[in-house]
C-alpha atoms as a PDB file:
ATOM      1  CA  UNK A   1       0.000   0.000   0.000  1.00  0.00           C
ATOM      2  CA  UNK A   2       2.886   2.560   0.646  1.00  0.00           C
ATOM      3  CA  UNK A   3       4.550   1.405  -2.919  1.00  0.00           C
ATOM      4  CA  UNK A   4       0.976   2.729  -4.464  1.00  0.00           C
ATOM      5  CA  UNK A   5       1.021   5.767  -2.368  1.00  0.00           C
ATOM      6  CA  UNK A   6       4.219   6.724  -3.286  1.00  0.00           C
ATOM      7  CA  UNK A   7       3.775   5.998  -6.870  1.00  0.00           C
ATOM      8  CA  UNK A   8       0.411   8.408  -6.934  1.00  0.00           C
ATOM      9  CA  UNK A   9       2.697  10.879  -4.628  1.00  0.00           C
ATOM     10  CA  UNK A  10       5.197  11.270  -7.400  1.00  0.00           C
ATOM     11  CA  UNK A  11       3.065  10.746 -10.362  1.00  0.00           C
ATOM     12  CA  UNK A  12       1.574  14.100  -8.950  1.00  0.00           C
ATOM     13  CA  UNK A  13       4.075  15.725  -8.028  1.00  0.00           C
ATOM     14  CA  UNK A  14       6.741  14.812 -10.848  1.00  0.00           C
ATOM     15  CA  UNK A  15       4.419  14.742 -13.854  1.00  0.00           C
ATOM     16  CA  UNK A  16       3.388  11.922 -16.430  1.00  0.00           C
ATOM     17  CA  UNK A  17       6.686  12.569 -18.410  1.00  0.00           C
ATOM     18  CA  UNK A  18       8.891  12.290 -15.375  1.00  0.00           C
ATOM     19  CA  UNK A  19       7.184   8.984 -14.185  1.00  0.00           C
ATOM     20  CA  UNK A  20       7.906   7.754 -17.389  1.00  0.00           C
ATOM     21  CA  UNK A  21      10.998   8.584 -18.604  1.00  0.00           C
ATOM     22  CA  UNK A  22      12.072   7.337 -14.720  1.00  0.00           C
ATOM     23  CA  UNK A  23      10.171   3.940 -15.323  1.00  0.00           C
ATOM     24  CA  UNK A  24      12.212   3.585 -18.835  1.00  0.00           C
ATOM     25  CA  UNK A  25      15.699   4.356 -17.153  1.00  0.00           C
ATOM     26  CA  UNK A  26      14.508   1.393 -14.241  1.00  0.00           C
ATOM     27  CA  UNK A  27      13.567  -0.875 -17.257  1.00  0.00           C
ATOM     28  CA  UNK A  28      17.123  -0.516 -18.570  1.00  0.00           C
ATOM     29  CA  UNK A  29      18.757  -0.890 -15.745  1.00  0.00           C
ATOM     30  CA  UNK A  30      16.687  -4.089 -15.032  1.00  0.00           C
ATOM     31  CA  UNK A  31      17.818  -5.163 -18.359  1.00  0.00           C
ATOM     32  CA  UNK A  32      21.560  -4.763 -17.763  1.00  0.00           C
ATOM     33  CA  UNK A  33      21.512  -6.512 -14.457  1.00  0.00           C
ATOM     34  CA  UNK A  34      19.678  -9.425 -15.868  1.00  0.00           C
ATOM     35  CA  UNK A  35      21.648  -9.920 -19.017  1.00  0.00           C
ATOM     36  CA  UNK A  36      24.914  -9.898 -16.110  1.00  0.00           C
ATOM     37  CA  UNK A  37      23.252 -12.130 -14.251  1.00  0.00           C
ATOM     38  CA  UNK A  38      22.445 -14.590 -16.938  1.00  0.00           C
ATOM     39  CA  UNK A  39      26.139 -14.384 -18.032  1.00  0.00           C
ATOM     40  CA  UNK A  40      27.299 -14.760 -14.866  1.00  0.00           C
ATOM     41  CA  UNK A  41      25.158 -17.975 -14.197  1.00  0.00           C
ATOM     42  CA  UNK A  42      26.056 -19.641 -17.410  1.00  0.00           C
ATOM     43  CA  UNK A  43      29.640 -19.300 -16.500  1.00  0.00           C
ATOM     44  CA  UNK A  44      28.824 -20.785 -13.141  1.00  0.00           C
ATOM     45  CA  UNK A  45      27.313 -23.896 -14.704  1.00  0.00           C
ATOM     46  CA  UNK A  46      30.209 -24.116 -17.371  1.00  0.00           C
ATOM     47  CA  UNK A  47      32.884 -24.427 -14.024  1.00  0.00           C
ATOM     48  CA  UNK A  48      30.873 -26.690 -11.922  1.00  0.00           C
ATOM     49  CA  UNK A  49      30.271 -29.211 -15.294  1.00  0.00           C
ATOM     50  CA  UNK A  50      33.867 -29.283 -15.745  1.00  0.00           C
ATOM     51  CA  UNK A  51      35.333 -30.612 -12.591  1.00  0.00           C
END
């Protein structure tokens, strides 16, 4: 409930443009982190198939 309050808070406050462009620069971030993580897992499971 305090996610969604916050989220209306700054939706008001910042604008729709803000929220936006904010929720884009999260998405990429998400992106990066995920595509590091997948790397780093597959290198993970190429180590512990070699021994």
């Amino acid at each position: 409930l305090a996610l969604l309050l916050g989220q209306a808070t700054g939706y008001l406050i910042l604008g729709n443009r803000v929220m936006i462009l904010l929720a884009a620069v999260i998405l990429v971030i998400d992106a990066v982190i995920f595509g590091f993580g997948l790397r780093l897992f597959q290198r993970e499971k190429i180590l512990s198939q070699s021994r």
